[in-house]
C-alpha atoms as a PDB file:
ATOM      1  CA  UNK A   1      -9.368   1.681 -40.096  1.00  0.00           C
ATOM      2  CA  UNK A   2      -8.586  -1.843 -38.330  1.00  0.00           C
ATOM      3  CA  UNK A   3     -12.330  -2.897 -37.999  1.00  0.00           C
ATOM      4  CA  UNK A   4     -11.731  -6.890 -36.806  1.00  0.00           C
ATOM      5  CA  UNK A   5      -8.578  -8.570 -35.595  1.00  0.00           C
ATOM      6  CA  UNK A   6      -8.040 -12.216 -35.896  1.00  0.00           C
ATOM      7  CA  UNK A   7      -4.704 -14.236 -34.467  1.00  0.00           C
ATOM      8  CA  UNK A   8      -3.282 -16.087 -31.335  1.00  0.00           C
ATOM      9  CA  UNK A   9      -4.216 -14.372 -27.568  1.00  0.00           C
ATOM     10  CA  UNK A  10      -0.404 -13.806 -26.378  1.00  0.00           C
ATOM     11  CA  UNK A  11      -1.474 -11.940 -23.153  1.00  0.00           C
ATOM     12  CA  UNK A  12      -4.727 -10.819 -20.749  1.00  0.00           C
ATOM     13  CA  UNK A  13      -4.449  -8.381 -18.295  1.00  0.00           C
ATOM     14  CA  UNK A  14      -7.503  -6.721 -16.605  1.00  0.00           C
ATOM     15  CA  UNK A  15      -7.664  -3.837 -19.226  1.00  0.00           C
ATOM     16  CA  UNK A  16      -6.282  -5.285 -22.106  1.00  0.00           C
ATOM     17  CA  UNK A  17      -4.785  -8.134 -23.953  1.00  0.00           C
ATOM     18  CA  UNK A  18      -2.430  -8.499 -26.751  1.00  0.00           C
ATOM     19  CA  UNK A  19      -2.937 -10.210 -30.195  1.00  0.00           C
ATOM     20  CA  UNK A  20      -0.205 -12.026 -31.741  1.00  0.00           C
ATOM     21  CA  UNK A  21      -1.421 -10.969 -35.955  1.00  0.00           C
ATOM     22  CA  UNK A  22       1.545 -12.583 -38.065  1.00  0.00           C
ATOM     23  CA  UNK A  23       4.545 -12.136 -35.626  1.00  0.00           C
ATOM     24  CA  UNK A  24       2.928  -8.288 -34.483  1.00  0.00           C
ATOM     25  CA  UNK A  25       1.305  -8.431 -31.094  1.00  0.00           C
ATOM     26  CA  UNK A  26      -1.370  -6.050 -31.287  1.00  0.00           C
ATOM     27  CA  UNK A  27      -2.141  -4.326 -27.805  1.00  0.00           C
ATOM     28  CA  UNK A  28      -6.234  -4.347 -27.441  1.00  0.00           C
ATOM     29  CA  UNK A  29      -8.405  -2.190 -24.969  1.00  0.00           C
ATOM     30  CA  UNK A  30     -11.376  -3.895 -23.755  1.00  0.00           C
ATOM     31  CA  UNK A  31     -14.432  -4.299 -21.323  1.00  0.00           C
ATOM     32  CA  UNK A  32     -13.535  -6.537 -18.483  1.00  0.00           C
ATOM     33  CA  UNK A  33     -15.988  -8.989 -19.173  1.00  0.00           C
ATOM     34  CA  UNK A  34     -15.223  -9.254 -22.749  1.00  0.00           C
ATOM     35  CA  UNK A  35     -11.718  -9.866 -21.591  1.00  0.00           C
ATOM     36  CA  UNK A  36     -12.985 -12.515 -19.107  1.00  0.00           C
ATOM     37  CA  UNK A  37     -14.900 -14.426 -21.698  1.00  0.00           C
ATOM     38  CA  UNK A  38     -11.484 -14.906 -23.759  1.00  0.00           C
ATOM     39  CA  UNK A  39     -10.139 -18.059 -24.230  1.00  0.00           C
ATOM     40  CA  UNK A  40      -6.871 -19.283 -23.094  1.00  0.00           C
ATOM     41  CA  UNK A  41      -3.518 -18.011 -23.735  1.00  0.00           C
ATOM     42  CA  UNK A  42      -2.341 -19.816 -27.155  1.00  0.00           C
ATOM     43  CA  UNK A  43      -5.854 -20.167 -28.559  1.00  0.00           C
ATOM     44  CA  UNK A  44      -6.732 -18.352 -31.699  1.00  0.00           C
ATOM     45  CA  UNK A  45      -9.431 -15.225 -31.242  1.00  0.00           C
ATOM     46  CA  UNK A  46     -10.911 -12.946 -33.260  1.00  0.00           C
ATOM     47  CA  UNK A  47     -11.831  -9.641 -32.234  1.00  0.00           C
ATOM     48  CA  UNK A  48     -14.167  -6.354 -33.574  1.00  0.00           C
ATOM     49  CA  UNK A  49     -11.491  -3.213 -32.960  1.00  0.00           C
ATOM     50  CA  UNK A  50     -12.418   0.409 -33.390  1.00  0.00           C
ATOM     51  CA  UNK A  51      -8.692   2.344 -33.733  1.00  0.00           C
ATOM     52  CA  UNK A  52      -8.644   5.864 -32.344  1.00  0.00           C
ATOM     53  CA  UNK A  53      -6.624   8.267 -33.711  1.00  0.00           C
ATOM     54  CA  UNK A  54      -4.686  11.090 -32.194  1.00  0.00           C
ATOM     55  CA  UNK A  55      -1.915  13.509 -32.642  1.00  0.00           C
ATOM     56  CA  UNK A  56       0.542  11.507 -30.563  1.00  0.00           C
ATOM     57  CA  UNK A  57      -1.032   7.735 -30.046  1.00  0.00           C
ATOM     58  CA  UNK A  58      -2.787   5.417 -31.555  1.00  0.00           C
ATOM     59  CA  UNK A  59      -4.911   3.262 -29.738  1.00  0.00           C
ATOM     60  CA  UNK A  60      -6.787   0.295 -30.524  1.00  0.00           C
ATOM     61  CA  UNK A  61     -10.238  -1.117 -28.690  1.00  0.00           C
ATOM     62  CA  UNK A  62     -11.379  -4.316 -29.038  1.00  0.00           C
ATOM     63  CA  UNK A  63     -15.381  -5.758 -28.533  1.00  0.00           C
ATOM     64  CA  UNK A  64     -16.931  -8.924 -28.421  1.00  0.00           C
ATOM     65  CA  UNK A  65     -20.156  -7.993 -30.737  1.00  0.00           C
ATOM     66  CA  UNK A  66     -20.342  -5.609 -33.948  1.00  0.00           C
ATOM     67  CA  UNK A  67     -23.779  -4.173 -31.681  1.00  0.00           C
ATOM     68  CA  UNK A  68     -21.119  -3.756 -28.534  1.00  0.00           C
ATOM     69  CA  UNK A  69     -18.494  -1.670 -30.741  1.00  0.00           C
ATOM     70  CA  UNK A  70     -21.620   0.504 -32.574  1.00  0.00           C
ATOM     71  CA  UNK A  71     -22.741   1.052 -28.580  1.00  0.00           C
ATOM     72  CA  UNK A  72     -19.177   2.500 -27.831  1.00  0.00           C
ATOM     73  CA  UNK A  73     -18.632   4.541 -31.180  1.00  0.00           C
ATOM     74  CA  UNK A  74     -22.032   5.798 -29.779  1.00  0.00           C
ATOM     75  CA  UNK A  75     -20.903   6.619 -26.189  1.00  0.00           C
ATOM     76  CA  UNK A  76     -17.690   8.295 -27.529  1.00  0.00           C
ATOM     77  CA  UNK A  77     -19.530  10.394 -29.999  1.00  0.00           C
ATOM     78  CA  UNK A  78     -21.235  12.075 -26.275  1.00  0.00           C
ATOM     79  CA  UNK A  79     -19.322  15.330 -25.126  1.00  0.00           C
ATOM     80  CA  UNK A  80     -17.399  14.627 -22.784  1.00  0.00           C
ATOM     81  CA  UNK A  81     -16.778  11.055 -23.201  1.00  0.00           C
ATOM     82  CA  UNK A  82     -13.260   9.251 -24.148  1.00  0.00           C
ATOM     83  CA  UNK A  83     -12.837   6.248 -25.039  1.00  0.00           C
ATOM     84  CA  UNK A  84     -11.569   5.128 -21.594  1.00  0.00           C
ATOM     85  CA  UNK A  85     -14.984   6.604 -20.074  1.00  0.00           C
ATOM     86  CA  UNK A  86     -16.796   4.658 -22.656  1.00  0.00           C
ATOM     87  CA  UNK A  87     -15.203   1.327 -21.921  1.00  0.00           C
ATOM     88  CA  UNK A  88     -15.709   1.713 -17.887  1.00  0.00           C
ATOM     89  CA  UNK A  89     -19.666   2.528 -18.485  1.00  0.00           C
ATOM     90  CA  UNK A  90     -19.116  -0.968 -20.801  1.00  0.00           C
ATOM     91  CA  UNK A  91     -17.340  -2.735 -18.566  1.00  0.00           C
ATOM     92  CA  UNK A  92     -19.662  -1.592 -15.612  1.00  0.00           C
ATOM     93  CA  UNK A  93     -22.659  -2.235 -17.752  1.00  0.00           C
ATOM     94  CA  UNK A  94     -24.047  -4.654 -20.125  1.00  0.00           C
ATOM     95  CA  UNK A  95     -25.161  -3.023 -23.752  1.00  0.00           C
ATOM     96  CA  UNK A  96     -28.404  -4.182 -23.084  1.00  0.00           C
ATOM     97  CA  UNK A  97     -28.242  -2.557 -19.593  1.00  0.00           C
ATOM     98  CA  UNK A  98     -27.252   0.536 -21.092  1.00  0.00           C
ATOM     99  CA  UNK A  99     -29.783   0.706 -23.017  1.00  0.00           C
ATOM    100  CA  UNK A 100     -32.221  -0.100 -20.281  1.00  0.00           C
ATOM    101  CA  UNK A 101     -30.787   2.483 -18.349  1.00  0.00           C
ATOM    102  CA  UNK A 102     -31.200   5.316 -21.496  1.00  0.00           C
ATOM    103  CA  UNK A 103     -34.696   4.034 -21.999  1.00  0.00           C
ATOM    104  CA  UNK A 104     -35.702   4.599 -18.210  1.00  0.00           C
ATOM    105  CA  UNK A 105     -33.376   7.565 -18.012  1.00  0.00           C
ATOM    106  CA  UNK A 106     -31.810   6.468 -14.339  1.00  0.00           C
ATOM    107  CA  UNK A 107     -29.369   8.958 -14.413  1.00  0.00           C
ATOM    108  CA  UNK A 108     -28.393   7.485 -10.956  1.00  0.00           C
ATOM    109  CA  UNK A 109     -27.100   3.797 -12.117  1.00  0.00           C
ATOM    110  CA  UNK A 110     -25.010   5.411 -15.128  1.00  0.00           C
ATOM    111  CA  UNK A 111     -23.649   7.799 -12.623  1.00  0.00           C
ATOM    112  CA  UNK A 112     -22.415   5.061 -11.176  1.00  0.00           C
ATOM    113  CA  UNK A 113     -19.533   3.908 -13.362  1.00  0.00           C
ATOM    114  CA  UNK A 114     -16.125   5.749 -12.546  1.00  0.00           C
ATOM    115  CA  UNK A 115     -15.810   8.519 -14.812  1.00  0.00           C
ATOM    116  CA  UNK A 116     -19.333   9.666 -15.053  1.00  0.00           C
ATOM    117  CA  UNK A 117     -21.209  12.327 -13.036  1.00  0.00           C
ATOM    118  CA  UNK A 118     -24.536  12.923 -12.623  1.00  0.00           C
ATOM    119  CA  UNK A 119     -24.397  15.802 -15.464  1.00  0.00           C
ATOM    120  CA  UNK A 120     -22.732  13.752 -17.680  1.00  0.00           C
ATOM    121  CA  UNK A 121     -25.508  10.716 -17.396  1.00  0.00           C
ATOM    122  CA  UNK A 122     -28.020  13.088 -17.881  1.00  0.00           C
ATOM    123  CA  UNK A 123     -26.005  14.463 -21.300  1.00  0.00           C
ATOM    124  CA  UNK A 124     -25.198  10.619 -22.432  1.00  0.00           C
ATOM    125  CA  UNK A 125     -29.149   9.940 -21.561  1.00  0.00           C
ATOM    126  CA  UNK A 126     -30.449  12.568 -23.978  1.00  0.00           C
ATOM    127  CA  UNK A 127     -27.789  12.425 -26.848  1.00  0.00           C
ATOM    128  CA  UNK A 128     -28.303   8.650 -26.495  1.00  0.00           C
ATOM    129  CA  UNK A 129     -32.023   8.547 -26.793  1.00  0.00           C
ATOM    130  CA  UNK A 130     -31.359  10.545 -30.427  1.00  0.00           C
ATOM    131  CA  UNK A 131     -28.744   8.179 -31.338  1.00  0.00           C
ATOM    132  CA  UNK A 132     -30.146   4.546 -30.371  1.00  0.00           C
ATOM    133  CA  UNK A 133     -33.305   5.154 -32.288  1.00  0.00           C
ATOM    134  CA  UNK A 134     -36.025   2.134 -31.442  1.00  0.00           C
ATOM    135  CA  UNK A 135     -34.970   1.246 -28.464  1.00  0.00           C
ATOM    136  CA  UNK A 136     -37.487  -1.267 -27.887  1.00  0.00           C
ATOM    137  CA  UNK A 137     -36.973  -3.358 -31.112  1.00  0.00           C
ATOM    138  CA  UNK A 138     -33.292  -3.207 -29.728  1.00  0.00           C
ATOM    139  CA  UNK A 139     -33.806  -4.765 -25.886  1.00  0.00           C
ATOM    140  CA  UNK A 140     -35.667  -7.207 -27.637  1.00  0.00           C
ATOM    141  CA  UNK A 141     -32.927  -8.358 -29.635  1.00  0.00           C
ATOM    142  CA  UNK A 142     -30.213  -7.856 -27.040  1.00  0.00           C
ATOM    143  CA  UNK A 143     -32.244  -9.924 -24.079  1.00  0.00           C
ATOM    144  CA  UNK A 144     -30.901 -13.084 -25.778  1.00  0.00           C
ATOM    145  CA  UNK A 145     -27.073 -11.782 -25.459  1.00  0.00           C
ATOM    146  CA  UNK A 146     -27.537 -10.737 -22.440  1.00  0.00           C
ATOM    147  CA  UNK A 147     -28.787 -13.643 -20.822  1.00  0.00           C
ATOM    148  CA  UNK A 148     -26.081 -15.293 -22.953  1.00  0.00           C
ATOM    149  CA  UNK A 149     -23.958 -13.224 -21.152  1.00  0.00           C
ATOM    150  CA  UNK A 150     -25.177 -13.557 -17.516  1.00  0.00           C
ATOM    151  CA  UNK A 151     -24.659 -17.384 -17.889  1.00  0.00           C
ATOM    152  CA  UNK A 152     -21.511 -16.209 -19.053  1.00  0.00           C
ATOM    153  CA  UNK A 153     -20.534 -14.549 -16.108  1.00  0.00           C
ATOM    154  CA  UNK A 154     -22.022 -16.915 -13.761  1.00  0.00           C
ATOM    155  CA  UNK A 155     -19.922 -19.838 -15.091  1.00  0.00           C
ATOM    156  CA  UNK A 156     -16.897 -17.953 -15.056  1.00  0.00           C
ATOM    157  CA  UNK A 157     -16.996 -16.850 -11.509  1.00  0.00           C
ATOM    158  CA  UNK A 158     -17.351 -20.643 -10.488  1.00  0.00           C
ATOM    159  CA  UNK A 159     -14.245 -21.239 -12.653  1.00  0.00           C
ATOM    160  CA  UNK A 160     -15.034 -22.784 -16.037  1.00  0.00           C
ATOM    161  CA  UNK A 161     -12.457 -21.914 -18.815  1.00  0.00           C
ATOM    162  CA  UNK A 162     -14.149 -19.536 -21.634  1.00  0.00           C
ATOM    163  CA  UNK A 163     -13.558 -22.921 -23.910  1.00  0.00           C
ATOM    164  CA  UNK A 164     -15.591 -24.951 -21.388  1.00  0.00           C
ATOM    165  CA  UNK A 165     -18.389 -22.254 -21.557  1.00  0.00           C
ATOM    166  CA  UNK A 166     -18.477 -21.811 -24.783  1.00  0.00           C
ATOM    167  CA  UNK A 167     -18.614 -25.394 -25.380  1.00  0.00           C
ATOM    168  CA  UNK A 168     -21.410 -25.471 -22.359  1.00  0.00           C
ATOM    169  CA  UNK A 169     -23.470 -22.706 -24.034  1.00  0.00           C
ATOM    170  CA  UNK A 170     -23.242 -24.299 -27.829  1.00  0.00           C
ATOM    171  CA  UNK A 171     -26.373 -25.245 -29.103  1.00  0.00           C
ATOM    172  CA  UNK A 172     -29.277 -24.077 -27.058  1.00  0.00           C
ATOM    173  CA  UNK A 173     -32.225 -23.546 -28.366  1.00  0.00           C
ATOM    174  CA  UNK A 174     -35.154 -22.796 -25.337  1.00  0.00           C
ATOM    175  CA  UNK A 175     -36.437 -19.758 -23.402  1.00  0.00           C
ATOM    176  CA  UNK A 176     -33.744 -16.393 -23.323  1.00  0.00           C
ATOM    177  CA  UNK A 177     -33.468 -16.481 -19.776  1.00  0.00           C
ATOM    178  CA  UNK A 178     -30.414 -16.192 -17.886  1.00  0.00           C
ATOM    179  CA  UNK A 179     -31.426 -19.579 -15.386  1.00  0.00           C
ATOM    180  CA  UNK A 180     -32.326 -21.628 -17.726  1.00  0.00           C
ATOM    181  CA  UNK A 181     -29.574 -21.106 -20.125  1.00  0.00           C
ATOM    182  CA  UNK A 182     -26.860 -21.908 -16.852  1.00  0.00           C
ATOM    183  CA  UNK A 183     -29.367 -25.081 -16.226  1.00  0.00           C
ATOM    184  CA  UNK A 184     -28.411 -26.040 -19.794  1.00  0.00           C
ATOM    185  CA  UNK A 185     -24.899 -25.561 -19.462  1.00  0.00           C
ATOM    186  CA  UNK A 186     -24.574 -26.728 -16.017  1.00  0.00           C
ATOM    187  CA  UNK A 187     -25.856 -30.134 -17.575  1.00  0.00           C
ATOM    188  CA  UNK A 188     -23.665 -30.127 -20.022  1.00  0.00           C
ATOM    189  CA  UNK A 189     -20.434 -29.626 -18.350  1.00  0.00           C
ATOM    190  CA  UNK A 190     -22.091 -32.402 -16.046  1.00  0.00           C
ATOM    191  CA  UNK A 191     -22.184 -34.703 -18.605  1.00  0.00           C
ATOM    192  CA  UNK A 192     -20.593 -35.587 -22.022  1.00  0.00           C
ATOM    193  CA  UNK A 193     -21.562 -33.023 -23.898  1.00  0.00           C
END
């Protein structure tokens, strides 16, 4: 199994991207907002990959997080859900809203990503409950990445390069909330850093 990928971003498109790994360009499925928080073309990235197997393709997806690609080896272990299911509910929804979502059982907001009915929430609710065990212990420790992430997003949409926000990002040590993590960063890209 390819479990990490490590070499020069070639190409970004909204689903995918492609890896340049010692002259072979590796096509890579991924959330959209994993593929948003890239870098640039012709900088080096490394990448956690889960590689699906079937009779006539093989197909490789690509996370930012070991916890994101556990969450989707989890969602595609739910009847009824592919791999291309289980990237839209990550792509519509952070891990850590996921998991919200499972641990309030809103059927309604899952239904919400394209793919997904209302039956199969309610299935990837209860088969997800089993499968995430403590879910408490877990929001805990994904509140920092996901207000890691929001900032993320935030300075993205008011176009900083992933290199500037990474670089923005580096280093902060106060509360885990979303605002005051883009406060930080928003200084920072003010100033020197």
């Amino acid at each position: 199994m390819i479990a990490q990928v490590t070499g020069r971003l070639t190409a970004k498109s909204a689903t995918a991207c492609v890896i340049d790994v010692g002259g072979l360009g590796l096509r890579v499925a991924m959330a959209t907002g994993a593929l948003a928080r890239l870098p640039v073309i012709g900088d080096e990235v490394t990448v956690f990959t889960h590689l699906q197997v079937r009779e006539d393709d093989l197909s490789l997806y690509g996370f930012e997080s070991l916890d994101e690609r556990e969450l989707f080896e989890k969602l595609i272990a739910v009847s009824g859900v592919g791999p291309k299911v289980a990237l839209a509910v990550l792509s519509a929804l952070s891990p850590a809203a996921l998991k919200e979502a499972v641990l309030r059982e809103d059927d309604a907001l899952i239904a919400t990503v394209p793919g997904i009915g209302k039956k199969t929430a309610q299935r990837l609710i209860i088969e997800l409950k089993d499968r995430l065990g403590d879910l408490t212990s877990d929001m805990r420790q994904a509140s920092s990445g996901s207000a890691s992430a929001e900032a993320s997003d935030a300075l993205a949409a008011m176009g900083f390069s992933a290199a500037e926000i990474a670089a923005a990002l580096k280093g902060y040590d106060g509360p885990g909330d979303a605002p005051a993590l883009l406060r930080y960063a928003l200084r920072r890209l003010g100033g020197s850093m």
